[in-house]
C-alpha atoms as a PDB file:
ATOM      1  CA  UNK A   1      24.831  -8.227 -48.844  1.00  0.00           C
ATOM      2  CA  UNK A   2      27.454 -10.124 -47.451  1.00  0.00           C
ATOM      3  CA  UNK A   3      28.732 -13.299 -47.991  1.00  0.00           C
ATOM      4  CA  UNK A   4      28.819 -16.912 -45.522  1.00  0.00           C
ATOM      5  CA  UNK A   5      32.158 -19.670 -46.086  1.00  0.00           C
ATOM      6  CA  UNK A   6      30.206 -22.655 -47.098  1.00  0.00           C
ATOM      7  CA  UNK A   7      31.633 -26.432 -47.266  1.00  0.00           C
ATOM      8  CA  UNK A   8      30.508 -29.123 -49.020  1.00  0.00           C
ATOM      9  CA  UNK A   9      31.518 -33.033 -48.055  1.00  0.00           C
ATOM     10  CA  UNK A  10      31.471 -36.188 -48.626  1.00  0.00           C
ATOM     11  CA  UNK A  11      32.931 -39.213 -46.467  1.00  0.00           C
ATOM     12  CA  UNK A  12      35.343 -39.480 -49.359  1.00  0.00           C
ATOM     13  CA  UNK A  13      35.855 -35.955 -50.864  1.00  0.00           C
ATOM     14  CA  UNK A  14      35.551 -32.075 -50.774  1.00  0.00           C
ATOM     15  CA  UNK A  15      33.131 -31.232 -53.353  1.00  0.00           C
ATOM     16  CA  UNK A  16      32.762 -26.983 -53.054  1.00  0.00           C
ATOM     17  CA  UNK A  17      34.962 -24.912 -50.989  1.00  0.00           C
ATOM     18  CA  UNK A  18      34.489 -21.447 -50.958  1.00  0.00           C
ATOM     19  CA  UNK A  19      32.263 -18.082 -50.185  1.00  0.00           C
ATOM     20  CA  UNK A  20      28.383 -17.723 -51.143  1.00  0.00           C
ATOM     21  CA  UNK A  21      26.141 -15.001 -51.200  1.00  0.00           C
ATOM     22  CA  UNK A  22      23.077 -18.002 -50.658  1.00  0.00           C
ATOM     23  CA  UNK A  23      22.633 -21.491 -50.381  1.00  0.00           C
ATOM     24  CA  UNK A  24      19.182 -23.122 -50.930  1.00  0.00           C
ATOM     25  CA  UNK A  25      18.880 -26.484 -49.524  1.00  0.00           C
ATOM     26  CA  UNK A  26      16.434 -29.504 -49.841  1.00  0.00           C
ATOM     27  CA  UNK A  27      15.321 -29.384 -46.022  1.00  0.00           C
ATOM     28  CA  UNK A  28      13.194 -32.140 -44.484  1.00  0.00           C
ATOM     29  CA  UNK A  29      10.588 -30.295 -43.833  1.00  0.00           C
ATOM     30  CA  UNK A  30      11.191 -28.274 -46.959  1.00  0.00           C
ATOM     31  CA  UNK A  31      13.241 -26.455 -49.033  1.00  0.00           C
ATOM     32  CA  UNK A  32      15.625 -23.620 -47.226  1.00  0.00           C
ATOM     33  CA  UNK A  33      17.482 -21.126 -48.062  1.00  0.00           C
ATOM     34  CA  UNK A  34      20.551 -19.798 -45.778  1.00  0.00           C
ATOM     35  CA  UNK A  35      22.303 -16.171 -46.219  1.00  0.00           C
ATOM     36  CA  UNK A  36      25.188 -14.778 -44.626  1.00  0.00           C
ATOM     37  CA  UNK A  37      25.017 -13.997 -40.649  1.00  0.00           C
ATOM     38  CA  UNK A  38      22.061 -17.168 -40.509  1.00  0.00           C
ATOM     39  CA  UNK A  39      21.072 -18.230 -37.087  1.00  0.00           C
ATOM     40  CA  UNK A  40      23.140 -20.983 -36.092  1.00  0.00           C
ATOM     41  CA  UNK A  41      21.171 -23.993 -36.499  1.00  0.00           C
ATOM     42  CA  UNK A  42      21.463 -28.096 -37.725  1.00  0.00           C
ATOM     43  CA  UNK A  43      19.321 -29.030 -40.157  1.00  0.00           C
ATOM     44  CA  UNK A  44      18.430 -32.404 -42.244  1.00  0.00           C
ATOM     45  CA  UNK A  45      18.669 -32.460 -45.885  1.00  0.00           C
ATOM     46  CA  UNK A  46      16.377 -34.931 -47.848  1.00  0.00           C
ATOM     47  CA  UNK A  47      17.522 -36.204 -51.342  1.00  0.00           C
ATOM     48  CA  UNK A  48      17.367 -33.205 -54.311  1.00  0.00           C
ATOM     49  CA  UNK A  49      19.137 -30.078 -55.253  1.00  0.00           C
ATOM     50  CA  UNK A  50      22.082 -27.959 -53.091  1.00  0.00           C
ATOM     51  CA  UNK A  51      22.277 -24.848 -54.663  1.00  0.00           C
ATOM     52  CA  UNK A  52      25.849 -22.374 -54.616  1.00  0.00           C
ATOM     53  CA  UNK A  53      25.255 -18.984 -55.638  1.00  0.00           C
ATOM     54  CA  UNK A  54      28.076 -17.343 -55.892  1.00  0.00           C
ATOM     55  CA  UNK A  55      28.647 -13.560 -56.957  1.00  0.00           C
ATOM     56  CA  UNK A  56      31.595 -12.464 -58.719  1.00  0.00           C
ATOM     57  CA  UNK A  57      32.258  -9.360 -60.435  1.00  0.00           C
ATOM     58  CA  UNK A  58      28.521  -8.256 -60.458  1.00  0.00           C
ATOM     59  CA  UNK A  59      27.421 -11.631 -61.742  1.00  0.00           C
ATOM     60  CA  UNK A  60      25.555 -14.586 -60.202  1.00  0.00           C
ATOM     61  CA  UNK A  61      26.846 -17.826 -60.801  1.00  0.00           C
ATOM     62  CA  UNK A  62      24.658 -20.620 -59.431  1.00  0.00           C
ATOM     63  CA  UNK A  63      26.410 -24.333 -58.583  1.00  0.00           C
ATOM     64  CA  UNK A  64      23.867 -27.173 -58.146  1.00  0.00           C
ATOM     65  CA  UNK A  65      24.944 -30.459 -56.569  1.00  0.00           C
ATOM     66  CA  UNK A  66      22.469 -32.875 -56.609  1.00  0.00           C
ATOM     67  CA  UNK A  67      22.400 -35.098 -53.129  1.00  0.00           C
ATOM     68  CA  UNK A  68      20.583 -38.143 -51.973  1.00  0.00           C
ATOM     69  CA  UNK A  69      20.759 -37.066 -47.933  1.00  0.00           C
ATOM     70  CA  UNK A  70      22.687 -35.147 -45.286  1.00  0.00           C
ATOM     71  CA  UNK A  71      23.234 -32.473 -42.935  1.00  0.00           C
ATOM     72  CA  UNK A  72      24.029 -29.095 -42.576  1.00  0.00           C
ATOM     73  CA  UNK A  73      25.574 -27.288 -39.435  1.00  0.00           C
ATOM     74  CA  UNK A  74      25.291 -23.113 -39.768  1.00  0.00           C
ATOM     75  CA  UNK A  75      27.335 -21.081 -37.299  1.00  0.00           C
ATOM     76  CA  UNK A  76      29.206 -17.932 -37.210  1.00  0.00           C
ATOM     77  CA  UNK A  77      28.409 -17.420 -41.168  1.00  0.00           C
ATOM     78  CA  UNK A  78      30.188 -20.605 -42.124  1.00  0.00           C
ATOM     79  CA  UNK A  79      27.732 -23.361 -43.474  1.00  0.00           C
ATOM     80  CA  UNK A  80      29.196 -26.996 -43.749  1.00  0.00           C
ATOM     81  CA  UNK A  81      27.292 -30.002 -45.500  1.00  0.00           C
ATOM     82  CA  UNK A  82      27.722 -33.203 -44.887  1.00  0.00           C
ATOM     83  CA  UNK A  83      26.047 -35.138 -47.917  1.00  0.00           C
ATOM     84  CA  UNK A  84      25.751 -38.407 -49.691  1.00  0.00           C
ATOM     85  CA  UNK A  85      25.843 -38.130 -53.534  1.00  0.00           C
END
């Protein structure tokens, strides 16, 4: 299992920077989770939960950041969110 660069913004700020083995995202048309090597794709996000998990050293860490709306753009295992908190 690999791992994706993932981005997480705000008009104002950078809220996560860094490499994930996962991302689940509130979707519009429900909830979605994105791996490394995803199809590229854009996708809406409705308000809810943007999960990070992360593994390091053997362990899972999990980040939540909960969003009201945005948008994600997947390509070339990078994910970047644009989001309103």
């Amino acid at each position: 299992m690999g791992f994706m660069k993932v981005n997480v913004l705000t008009m104002y700020e950078k809220l996560y920077e860094g490499n994930a083995e996962e991302v689940v995202l509130p979707g519009a048309d429900g909830e979605l989770s994105v791996w490394d090597n995803h199809q590229p794709c854009l996708y809406v996000l409705r308000p809810g939960r943007l999960s990070i998990i992360e593994k390091r050293q053997g362990l899972r860490d999990k980040k939540v950041i909960p969003i009201k709306r945005g948008i994600i753009h997947v390509e070339a295992n990078r994910l970047t969110a644009m989001v309103e908190i």
